[in-house]
Protein backbone atom coordinates (compact mmCIF):
# COMPACT_ATOMS: atom_id res chain seq x y z
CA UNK A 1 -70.32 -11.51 -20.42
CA UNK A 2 -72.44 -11.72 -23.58
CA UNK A 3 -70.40 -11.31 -26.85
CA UNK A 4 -72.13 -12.27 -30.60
CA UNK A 5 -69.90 -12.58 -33.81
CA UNK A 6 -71.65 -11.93 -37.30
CA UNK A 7 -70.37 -11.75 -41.21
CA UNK A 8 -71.90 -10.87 -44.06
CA UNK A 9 -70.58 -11.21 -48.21
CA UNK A 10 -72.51 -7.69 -49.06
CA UNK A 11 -74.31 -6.86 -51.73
CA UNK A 12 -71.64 -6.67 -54.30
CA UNK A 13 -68.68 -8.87 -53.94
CA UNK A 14 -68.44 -12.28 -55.53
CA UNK A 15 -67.24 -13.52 -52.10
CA UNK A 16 -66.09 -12.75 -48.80
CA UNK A 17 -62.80 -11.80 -47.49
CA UNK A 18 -63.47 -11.03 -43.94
CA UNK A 19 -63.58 -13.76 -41.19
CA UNK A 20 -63.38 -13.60 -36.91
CA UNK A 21 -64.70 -15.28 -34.07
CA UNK A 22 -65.21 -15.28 -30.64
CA UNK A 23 -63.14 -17.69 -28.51
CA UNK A 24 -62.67 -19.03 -25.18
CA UNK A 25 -59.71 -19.81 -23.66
CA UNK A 26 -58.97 -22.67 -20.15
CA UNK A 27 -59.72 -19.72 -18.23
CA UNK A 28 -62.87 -18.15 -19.26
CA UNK A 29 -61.85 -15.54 -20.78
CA UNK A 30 -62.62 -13.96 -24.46
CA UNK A 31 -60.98 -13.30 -27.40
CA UNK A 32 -63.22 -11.42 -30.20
CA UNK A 33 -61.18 -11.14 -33.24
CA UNK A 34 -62.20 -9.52 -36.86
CA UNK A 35 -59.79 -9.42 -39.76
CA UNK A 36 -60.49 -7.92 -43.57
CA UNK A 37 -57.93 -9.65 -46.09
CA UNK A 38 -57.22 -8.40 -49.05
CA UNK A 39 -55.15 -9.60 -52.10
CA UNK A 40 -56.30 -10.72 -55.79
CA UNK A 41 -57.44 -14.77 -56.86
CA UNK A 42 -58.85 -14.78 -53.31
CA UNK A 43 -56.19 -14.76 -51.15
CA UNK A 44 -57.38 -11.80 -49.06
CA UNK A 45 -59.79 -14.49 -47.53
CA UNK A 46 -56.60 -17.10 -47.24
CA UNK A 47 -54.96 -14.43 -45.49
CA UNK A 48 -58.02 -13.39 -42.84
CA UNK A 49 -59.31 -17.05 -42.17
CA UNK A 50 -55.35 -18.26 -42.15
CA UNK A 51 -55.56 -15.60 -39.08
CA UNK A 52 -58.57 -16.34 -37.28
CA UNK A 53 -57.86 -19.95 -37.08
CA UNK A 54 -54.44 -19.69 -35.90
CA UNK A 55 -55.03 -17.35 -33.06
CA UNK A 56 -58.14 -19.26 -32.34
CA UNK A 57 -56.01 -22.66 -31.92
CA UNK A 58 -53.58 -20.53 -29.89
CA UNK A 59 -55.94 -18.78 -27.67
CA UNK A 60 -57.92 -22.07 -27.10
CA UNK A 61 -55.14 -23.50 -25.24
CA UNK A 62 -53.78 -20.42 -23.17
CA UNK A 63 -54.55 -20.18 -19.20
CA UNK A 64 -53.12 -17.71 -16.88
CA UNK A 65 -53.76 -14.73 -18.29
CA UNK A 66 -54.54 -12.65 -15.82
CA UNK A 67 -53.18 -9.13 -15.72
CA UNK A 68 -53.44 -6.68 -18.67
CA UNK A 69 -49.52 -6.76 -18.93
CA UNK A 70 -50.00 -10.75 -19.85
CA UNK A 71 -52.65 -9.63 -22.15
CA UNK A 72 -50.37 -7.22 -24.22
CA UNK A 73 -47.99 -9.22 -24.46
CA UNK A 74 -49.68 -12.71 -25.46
CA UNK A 75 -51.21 -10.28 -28.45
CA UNK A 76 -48.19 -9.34 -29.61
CA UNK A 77 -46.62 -12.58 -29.18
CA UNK A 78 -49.27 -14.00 -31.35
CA UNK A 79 -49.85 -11.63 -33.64
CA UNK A 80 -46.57 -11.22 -34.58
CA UNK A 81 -45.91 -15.27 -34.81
CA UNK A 82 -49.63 -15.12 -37.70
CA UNK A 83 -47.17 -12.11 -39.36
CA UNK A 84 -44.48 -14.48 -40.27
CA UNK A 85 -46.66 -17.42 -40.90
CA UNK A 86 -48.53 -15.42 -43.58
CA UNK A 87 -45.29 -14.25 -45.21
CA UNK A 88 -44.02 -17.23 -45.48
CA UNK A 89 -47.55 -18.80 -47.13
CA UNK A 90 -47.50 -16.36 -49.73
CA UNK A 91 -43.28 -16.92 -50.65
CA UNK A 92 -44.60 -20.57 -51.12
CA UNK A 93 -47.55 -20.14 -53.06
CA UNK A 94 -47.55 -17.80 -56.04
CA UNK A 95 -51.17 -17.11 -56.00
CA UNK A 96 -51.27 -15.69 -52.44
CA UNK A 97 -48.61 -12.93 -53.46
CA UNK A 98 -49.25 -9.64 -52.34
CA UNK A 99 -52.12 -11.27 -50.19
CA UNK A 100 -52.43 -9.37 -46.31
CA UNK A 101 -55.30 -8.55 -43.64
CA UNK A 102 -56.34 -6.15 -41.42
CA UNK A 103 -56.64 -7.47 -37.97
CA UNK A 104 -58.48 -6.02 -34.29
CA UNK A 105 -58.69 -8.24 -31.42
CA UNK A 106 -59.64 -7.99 -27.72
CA UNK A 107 -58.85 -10.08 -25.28
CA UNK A 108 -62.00 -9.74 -22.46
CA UNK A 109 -61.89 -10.43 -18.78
CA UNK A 110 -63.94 -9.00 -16.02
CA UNK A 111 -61.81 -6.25 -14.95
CA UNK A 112 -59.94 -5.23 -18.52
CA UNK A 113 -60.77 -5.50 -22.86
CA UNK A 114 -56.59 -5.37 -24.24
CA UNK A 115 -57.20 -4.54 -27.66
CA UNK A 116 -54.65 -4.73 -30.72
CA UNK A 117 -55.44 -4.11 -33.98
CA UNK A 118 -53.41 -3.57 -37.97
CA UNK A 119 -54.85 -1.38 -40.31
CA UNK A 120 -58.57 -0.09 -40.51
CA UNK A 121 -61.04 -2.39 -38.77
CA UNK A 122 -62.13 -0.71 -35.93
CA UNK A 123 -63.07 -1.23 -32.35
CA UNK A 124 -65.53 1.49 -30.70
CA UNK A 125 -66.76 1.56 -26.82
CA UNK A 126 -69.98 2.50 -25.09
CA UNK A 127 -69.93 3.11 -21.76
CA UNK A 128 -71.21 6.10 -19.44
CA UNK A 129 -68.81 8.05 -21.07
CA UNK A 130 -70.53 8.13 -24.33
CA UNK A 131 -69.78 6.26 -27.56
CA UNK A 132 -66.75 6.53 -28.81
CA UNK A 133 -63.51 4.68 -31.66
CA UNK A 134 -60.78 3.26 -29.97
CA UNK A 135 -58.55 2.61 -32.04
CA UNK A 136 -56.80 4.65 -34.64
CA UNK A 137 -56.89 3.54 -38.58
CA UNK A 138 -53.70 3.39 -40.02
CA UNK A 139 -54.57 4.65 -43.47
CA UNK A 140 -53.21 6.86 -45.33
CA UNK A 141 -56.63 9.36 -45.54
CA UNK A 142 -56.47 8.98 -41.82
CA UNK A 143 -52.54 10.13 -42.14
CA UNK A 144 -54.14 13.31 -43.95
CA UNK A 145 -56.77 14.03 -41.14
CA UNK A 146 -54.11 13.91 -38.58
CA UNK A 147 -51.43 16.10 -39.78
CA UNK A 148 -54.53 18.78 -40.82
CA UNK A 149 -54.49 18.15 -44.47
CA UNK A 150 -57.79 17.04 -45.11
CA UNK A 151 -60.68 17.47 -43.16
CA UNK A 152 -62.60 14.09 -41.30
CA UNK A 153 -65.30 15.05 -43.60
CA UNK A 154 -63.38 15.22 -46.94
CA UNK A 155 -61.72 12.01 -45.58
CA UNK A 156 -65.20 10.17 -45.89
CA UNK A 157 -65.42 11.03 -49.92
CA UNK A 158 -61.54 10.19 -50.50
CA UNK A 159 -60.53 8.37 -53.88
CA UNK A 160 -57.71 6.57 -51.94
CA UNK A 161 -59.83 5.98 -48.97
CA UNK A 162 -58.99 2.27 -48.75
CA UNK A 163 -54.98 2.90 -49.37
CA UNK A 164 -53.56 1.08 -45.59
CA UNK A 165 -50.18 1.87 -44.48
CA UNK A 166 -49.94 -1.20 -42.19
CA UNK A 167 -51.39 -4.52 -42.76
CA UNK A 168 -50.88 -8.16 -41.19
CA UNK A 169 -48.58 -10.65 -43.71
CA UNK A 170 -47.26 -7.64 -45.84
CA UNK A 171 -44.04 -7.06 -44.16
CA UNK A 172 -41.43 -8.85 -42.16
CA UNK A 173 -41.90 -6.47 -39.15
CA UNK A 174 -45.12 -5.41 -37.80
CA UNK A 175 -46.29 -2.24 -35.92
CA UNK A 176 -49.66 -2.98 -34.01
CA UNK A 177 -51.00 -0.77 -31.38
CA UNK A 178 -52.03 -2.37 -28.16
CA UNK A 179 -53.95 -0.38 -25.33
CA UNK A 180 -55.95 -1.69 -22.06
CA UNK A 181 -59.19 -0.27 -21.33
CA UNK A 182 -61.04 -0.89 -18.01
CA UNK A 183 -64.75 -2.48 -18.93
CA UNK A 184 -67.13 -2.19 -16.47
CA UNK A 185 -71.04 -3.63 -15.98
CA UNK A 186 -73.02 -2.14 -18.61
CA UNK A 187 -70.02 -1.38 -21.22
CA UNK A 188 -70.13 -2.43 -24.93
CA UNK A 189 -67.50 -3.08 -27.57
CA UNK A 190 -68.17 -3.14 -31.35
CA UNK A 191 -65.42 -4.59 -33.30
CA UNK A 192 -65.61 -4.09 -37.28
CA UNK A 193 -64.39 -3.96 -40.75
CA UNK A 194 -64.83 -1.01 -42.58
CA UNK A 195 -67.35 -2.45 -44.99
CA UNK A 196 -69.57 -1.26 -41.46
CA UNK A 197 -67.57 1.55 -40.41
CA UNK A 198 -67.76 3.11 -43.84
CA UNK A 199 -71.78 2.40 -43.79
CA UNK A 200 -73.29 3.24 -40.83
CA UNK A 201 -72.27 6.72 -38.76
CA UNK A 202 -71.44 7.04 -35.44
CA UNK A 203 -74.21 8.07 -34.26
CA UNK A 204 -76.19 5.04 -35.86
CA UNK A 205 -74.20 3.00 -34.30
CA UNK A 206 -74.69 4.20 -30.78
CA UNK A 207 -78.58 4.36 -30.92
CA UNK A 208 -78.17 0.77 -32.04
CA UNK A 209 -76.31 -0.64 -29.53
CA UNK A 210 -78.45 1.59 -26.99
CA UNK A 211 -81.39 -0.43 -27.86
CA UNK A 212 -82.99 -3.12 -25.69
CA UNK A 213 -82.60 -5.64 -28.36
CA UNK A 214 -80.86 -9.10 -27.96
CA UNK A 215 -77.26 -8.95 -29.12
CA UNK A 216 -78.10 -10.82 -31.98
CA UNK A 217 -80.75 -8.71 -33.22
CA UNK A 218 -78.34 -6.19 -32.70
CA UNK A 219 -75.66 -7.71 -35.26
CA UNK A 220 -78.67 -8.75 -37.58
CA UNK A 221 -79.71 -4.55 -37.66
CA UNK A 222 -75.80 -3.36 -38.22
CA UNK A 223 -75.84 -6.06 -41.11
CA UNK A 224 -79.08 -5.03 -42.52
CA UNK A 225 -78.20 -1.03 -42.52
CA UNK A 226 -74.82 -1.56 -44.05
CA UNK A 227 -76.36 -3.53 -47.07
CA UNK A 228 -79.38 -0.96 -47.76
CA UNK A 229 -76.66 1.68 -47.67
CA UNK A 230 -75.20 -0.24 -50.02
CA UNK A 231 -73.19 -2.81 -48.97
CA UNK A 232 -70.36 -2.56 -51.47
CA UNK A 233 -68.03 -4.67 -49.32
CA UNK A 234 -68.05 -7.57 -46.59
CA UNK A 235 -69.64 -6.64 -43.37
CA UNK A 236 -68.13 -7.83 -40.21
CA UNK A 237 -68.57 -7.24 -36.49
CA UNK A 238 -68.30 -8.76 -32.77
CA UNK A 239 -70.22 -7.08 -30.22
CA UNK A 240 -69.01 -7.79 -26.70
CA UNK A 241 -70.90 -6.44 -23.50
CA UNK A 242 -69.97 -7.00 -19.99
CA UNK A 243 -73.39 -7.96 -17.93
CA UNK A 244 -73.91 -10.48 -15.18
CA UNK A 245 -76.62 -11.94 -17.17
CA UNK A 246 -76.37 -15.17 -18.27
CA UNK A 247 -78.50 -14.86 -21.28
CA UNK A 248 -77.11 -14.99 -24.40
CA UNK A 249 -74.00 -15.46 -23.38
CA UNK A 250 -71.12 -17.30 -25.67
């Protein structure tokens, strides 16, 4: 397994909000996490990096899991427990109200990627299938594509674009989706935030991954695209691939 994690301010934005990781658990095993916070006085980036280092701590010391159905429910166990902790930050501190994140993580073994994500950071999959999202934004111009309001293209140009209907720390509850997806020699996973997915098309980002490059080079080229297309927010991605080779592996 090879996996690289890579973040970027932009071009624009005093500083940056998003934050992930990759991180290795007693057993070997991955989890590649990106999360986009948001809130004003800069508690969107209390809110993501409160995130990331909680699940990291958590995921650190986990062993035994081993099926998918452990997976799913040690992300939602988790994920949940960062919901509350969030919540409770921002009833304490008056300059974190309001504060949330988006979150998508994937927990990676070499039979199975469990991925769970909140709001509109994205995960995507190449395989022999084809290149493809795997996750579904919960946004409210997404809302509009689904029910046949708006087309996919008018949702790319859409003044409320950015409006989420779920985010991690904004509610007491939270709905995440969680699905298990078999990963296989060869495969690749791109996790982002949308200051990527909004830059670079699909297409774009399947001929990059498709190249011969070094992961790494890889991340640098998403990065570099995003901010001469203008880079108007922070740009964040993991890319995970599942090869036998030991070479740049983390």
């Amino acid at each position: 397994m090879k996996a690289v994690f890579m973040t970027d301010q932009g071009k624009v934005r005093l500083h940056n909000e998003d934050a992930g990781g990759i991180f290795v658990n007693r057993d070997g095993n991955r989890l590649a996490i990106v999360a986009d916070g948001m809130g004003g006085h800069r508690a969107g980036d209390v809110a993501s990096k409160m995130t990331i280092s909680q699940l990291k701590q958590k995921w650190e010391a986990a062993n035994g899991i081993i099926t998918a159905d452990e997976a799913e429910a040690w992300l939602k166990e988790h994920i949940t427990s960062v919901n509350s902790m969030l919540l409770d930050h921002a009833m304490s501190h008056s300059e974190c109200d309001g504060m949330g994140t988006t979150i998508v993580a994937a927990i990676s073994t070499n039979r199975f990627v469990t991925i769970a994500h909140i709001g509109d950071s994205r995960c995507y999959l190449l395989n022999e299938s084809g290149f493809k999202q795997v996750t579904e934004d919960h946004s409210l111009v997404n809302e509009l594509v689904r029910s046949g309001q708006i087309s996919r293209e008018d949702a790319e140009h859409h003044p409320r674009k950015n409006v989420l209907l779920r985010a991690l720390g904004t509610e007491k509850t939270v709905e995440m989706d969680i699905r298990t997806i078999i990963f296989e020699e060869g495969d690749i996973l791109l996790l982002c935030s949308d200051g990527l997915s909004n830059k670079i098309s699909e297409q774009e980002m399947m001929g990059i991954l498709q190249t011969e490059e070094l992961l790494e080079r890889k991340a640098g080229t998403f990065i570099s695209r995003a901010n001469e297309n203008g880079g108007e927010d922070n740009i964040t991605l993991v890319i995970v691939e599942f090869s036998e080779s030991s070479e740049g592996d983390l």
